[in-house]
Every structure is written in structure tokens, then in C-alpha cells.
Protein backbone atom coordinates (compact mmCIF):
# COMPACT_ATOMS: atom_id res chain seq x y z
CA UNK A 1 0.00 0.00 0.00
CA UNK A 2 2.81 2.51 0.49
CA UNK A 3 4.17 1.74 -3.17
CA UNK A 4 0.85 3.12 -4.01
CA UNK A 5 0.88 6.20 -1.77
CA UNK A 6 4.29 6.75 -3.39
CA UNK A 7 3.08 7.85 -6.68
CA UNK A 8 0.41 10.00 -4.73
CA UNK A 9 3.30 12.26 -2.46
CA UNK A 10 5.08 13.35 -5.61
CA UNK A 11 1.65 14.17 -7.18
CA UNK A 12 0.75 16.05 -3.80
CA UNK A 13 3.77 17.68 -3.82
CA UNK A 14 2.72 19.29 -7.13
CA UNK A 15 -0.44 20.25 -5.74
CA UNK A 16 0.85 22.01 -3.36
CA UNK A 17 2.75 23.97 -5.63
CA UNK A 18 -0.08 24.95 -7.73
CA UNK A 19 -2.24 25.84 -4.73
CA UNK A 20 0.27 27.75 -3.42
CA UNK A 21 0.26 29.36 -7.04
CA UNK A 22 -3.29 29.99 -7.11
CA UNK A 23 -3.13 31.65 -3.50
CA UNK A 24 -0.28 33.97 -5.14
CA UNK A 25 -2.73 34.65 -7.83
CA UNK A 26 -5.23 35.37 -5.97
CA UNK A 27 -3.17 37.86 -3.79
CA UNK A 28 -1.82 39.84 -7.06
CA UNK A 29 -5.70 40.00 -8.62
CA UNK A 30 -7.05 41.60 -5.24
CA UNK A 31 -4.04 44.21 -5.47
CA UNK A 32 -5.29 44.93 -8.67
CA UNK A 33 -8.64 45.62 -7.19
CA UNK A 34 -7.53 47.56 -4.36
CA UNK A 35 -5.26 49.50 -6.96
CA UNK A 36 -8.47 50.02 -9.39
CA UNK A 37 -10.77 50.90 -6.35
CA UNK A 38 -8.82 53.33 -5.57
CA UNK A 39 -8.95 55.13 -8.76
CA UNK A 40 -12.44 54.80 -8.58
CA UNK A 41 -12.70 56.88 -5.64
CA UNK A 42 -10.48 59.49 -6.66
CA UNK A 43 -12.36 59.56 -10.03
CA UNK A 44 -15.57 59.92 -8.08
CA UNK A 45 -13.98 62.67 -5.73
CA UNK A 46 -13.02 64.37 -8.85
CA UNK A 47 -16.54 64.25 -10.33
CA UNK A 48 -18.54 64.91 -6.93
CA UNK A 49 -15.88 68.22 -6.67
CA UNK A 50 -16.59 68.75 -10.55
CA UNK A 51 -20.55 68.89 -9.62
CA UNK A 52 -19.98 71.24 -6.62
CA UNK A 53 -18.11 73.99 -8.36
CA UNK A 54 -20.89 73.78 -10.76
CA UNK A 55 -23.42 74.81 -7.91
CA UNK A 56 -21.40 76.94 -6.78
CA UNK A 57 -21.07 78.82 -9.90
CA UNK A 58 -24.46 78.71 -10.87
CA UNK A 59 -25.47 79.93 -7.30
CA UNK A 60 -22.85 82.76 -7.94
CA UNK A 61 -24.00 83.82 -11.04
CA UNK A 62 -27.89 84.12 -9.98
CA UNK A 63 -26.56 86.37 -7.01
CA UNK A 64 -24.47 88.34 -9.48
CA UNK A 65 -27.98 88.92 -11.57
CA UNK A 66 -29.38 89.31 -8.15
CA UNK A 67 -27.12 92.33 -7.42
CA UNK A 68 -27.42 93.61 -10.95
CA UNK A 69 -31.26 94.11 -10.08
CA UNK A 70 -30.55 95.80 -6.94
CA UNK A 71 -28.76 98.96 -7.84
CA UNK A 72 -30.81 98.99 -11.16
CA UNK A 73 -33.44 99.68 -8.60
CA UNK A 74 -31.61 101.76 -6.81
CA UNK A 75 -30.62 104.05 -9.39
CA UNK A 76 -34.25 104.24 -10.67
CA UNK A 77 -34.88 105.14 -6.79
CA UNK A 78 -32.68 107.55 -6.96
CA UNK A 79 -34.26 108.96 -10.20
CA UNK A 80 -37.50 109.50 -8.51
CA UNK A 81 -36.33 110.88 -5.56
CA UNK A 82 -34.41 113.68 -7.05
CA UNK A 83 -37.97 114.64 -8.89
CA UNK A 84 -40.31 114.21 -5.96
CA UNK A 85 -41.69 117.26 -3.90
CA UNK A 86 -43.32 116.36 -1.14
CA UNK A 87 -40.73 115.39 1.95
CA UNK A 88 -43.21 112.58 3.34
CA UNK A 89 -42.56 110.97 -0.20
CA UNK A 90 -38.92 112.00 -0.42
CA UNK A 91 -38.32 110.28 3.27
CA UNK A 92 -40.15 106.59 2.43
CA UNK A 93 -37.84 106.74 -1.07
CA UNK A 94 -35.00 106.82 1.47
CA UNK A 95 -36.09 104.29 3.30
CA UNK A 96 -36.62 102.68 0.28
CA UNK A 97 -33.15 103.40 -1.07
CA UNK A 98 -31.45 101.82 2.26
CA UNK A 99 -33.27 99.10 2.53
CA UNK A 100 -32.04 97.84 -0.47
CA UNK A 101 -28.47 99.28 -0.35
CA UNK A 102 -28.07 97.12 2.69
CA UNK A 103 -29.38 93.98 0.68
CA UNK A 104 -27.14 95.01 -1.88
CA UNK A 105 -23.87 94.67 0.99
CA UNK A 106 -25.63 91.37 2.29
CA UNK A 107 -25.93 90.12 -0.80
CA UNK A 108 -22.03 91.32 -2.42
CA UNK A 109 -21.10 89.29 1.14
CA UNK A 110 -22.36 86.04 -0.05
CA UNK A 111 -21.54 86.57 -3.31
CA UNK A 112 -17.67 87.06 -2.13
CA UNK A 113 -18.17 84.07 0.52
CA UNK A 114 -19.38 81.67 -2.37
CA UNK A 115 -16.17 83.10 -4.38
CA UNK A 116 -14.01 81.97 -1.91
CA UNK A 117 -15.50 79.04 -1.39
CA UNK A 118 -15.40 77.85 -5.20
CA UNK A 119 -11.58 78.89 -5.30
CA UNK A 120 -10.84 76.65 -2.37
CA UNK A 121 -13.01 73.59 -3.92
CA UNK A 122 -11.41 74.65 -7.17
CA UNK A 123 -7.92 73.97 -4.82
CA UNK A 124 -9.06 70.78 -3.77
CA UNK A 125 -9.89 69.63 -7.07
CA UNK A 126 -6.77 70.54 -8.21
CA UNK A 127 -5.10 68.37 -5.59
CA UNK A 128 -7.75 65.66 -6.67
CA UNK A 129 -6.85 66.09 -10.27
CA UNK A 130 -3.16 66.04 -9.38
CA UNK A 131 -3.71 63.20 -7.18
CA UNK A 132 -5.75 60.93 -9.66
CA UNK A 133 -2.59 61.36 -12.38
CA UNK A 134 -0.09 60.33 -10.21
CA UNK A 135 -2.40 57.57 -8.77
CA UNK A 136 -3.23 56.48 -12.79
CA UNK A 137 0.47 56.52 -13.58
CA UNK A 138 2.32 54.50 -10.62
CA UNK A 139 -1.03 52.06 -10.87
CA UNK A 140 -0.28 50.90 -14.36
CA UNK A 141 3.48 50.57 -13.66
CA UNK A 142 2.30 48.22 -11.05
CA UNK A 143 -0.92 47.00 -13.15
CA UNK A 144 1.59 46.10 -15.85
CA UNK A 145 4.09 44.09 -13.39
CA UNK A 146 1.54 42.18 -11.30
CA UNK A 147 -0.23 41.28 -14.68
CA UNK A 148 3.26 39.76 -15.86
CA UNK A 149 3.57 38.22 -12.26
CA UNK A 150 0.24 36.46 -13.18
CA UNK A 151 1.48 36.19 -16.79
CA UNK A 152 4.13 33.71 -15.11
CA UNK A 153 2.49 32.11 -12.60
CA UNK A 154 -0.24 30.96 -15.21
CA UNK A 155 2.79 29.57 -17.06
CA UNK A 156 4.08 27.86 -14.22
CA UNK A 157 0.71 26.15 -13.19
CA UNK A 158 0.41 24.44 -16.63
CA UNK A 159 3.74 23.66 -16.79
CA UNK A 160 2.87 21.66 -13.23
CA UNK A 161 -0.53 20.53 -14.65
CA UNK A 162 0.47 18.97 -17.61
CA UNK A 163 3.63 16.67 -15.23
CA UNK A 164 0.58 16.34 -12.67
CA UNK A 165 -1.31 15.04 -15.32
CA UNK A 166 1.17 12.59 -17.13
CA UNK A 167 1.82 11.52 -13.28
CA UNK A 168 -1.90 10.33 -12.09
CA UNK A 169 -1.66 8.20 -14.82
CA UNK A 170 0.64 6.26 -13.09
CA UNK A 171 -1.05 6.44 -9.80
CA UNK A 172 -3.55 3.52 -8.57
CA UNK A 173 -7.32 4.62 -9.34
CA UNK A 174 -8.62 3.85 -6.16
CA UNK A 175 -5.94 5.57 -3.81
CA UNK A 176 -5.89 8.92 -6.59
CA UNK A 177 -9.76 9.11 -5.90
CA UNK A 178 -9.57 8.94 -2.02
CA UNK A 179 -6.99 11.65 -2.22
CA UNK A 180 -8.62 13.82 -4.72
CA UNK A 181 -11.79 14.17 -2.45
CA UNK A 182 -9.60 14.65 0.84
CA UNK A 183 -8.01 17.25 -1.17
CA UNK A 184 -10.64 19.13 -2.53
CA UNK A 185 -12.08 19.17 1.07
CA UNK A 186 -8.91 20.82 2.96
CA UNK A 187 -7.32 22.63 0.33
CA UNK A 188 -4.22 21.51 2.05
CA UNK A 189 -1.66 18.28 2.46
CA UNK A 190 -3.57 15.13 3.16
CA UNK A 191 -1.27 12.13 3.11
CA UNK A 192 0.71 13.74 5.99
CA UNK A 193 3.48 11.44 8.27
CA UNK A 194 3.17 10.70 12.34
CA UNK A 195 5.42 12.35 13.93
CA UNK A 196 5.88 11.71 17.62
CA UNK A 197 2.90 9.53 17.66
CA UNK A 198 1.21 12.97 16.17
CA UNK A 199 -0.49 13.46 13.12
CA UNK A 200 1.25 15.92 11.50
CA UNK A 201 -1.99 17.66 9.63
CA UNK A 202 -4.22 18.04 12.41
CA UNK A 203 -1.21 17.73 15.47
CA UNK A 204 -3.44 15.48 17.66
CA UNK A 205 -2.39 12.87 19.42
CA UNK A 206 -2.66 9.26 17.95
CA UNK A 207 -2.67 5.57 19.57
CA UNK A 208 0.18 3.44 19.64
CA UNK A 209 -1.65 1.05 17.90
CA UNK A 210 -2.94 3.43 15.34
CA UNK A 211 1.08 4.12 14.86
CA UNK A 212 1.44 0.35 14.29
CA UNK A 213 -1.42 -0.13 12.13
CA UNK A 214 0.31 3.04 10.02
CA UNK A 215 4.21 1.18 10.56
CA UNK A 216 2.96 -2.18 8.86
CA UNK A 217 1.67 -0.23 5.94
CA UNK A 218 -0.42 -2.70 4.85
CA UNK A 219 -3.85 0.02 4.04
CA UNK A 220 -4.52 3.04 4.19
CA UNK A 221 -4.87 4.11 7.15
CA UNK A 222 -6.86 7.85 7.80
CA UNK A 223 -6.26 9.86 11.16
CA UNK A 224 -9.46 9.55 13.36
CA UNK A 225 -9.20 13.24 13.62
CA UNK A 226 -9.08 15.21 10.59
CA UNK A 227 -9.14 12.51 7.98
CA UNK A 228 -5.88 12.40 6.62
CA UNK A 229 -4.04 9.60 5.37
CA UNK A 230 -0.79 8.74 7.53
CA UNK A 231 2.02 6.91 6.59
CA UNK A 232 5.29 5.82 8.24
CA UNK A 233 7.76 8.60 6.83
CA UNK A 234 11.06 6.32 7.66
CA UNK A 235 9.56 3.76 5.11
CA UNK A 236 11.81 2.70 2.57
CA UNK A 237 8.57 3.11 0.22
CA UNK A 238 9.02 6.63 -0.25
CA UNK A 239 12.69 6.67 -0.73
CA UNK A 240 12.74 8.46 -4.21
CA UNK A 241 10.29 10.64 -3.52
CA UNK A 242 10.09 14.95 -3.51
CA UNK A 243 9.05 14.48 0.68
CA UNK A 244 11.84 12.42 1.76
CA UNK A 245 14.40 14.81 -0.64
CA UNK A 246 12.76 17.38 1.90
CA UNK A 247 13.37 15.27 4.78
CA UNK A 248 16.99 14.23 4.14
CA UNK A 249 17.54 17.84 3.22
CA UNK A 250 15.76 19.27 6.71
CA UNK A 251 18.37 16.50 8.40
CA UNK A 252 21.23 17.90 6.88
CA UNK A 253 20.37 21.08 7.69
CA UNK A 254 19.94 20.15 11.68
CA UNK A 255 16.06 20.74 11.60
């Protein structure tokens, strides 16, 4: 039974690989999104600040008019009262006259607050404008290079798919099945070795006679935990194999 799980570690090995891949992927497409969503927003800034100078300038220009119609009236005021006679008539033109000189101030105020106020959004936008080009430029410098990332990791996964392939041919049917479903399950290694009477996917604590049952080899054998298959990783089965490489090379290394 471990000759058979010895085809299936070299094919899990590659697995791994591509998930790993597809993880990366996935990391580079988000950044891609985050780097498009914010253009969006800055875009939309620059548009919402587009739509309030607008207002602003329409608003400005009916107060303008506004104030145009004021000392029209005044000066026709004026007109009359320099032709009237009577004093009682000549006093309520004054009146007249003041009230709407001091609309004319109030309304010049506004007029010069809303001026401000548009050259300060007209600021901002500026800043927004400035902003968004700067944004648009670095973002496809970095659009360009994550898209060549994915470019290569795309080229890489079916450069790995097509050995994967040609390699669960050689696997048995029954054993490739069982793993394909644990695999699609946990996204993640599941023919895993004991280590320390542990299972080294789930790190629970296993029987001794489970650890026997998993020494002998002779089925598969699944940890009562999470489902993995285990198998005896000093086994002379998987000599050959890309996990004991790893393990003679973690030796070496003192780890």
C-alpha cells in the first residue's frame, strides 16, 4: 500500500505547488482591485468636486444677476427721488433706497463668501486632479508588473498541470480518488506522516496502535481526527520521492 501512496506524495507535492500558485494569484488579482478601487474613488472625488463647483457657480452667477437688479433699482430710486416734492414721499424713497443698499452689501457678502468658497473647492480639485494622475500613472506601472507576475504564474501552473497530469496516470485509481476528495475538502496536504505519535496535519495525538497499524503499511490508514491519510515517513517506500528529498535535506540542515 505505500508503493501506491508513493506515486500520490510526488503528485501532492505538485499540488501544493499549484495551490500555493493559485493563493499567489489570488493575492496579485485583489491588489489589482484595491489599486483600481482606488482610482475609482479618486475619479468619483473628482466628479462629486466637478458637480460642486458647478453649484457653486451657478449659485454665484444668480446672485451676481441678483445684485445687478438691486442697484438697477436703486438708481431708478434715486431717479424718482431727485424729482419728488413732497418730503413725506422724499423720506419713504429713502427708506426705500437703504433698505435695499443694505441687501445690496448682504448680498455682495455672499456673493464674495461663495467666491471663496469655489476657489478653495477649485484647490481641492486641483489636488484631486493632481492626485488621480499620479495615482493612474504609478497604478499601471504596477498594473503592468503584477499582470506579468500572473502572466508567469499561469505559465508555471500548466507547466505543473500537464507533469501532474502525465503523473496520475501512473497512480492507482482507487488511492488517486480517495486523495482527490480529501483534497478538494482541505485545500491543504492530506497524506501527511506521524510524527511523535502525532499526526502531522491536524497535530493530535494518535494511539500506539494506530502508529502500528500506520508502521505495517499494509492500508490506508486515515487519522481519526481530521481525515488524513498517515504513513510511516522512515519507510523505505518513499525513498525516491520529492518528501523524503525534503526530509533528508531538513536533516542535513539540523532541523
Amino acid at each position: 500500500m505505500l508503493q501506491n501512496l508513493k506515486v500520490i506524495l510526488d503528485i501532492q507535492e505538485l499540488d501544493m505547488k499549484m495551490i500555493r500558485l493559485m493563493r499567489l494569484k489570488k493575492e496579485r488579482l485583489k491588489e489589482i482591485e484595491h489599486i483600481d478601487s482606488l482610482r475609482q474613488e479618486l475619479q468619483k472625488q473628482q466628479v462629486e468636486k466637478q458637480d460642486e463647483i458647478a453649484e457653486l457657480s451657478r449659485t454665484i452667477s444668480n446672485q451676481e444677476d441678483k445684485i445687478t437688479e438691486i442697484k438697477e433699482r436703486l438708481k431708478k430710486l434715486e431717479t424718482k427721488q431727485n424729482s419728488v416734492k413732497k418730503v413725506d414721499e422724499f423720506n419713504a424713497l429713502t427708506h426705500e433706497m437703504t433698505t435695499s443698499e443694505r441687501e445690496r452689501i448682504a448680498t455682495e457678502q455672499i456673493t464674495s463668501d461663495l467666491i471663496d468658497k469655489r476657489n478653495l473647492e477649485e484647490e481641492i480639485l486641483g489636488k484631486i486632479k493632481e492626485s488621480l494622475e499620479q495615482s493612474e500613472e504609478s497604478s499601471r506601472n504596477l498594473e503592468n508588473e503584477i499582470k506579468e507576475s500572473i502572466r508567469l504564474i499561469n505559465l508555471e501552473g500548466s507547466d505543473l498541470k500537464v507533469s501532474r497530469d502525465e503523473m496520475a496516470k501512473t497512480a492507482e485509481p482507487e488511492v488517486l480518488r480517495i486523495y482527490q476528495r480529501l483534497l478538494n475538502n482541505k485545500k491543504d496536504r492530506v497524506v501527511v506522516p506521524i510524527e511523535n505519535r502525532t499526526c502531522s496535519g491536524c497535530h493530535i495525538a494518535l494511539t500506539a496502535q494506530h502508529e502500528n497499524v500506520v508502521r505495517k503499511g499494509e492500508r490506508l490508514t486515515f487519522c481519526e481526527h481530521c481525515s488524513r491519510i498517515h504513513y510511516w515517513q522512515e519507510s523505505a517506500a518513499i525513498e525516491g520521492t520529492a518528501v523524503a528529498t525534503k526530509r533528508r535535506r531538513r536533516k542535513a540542515a539540523g532541523v
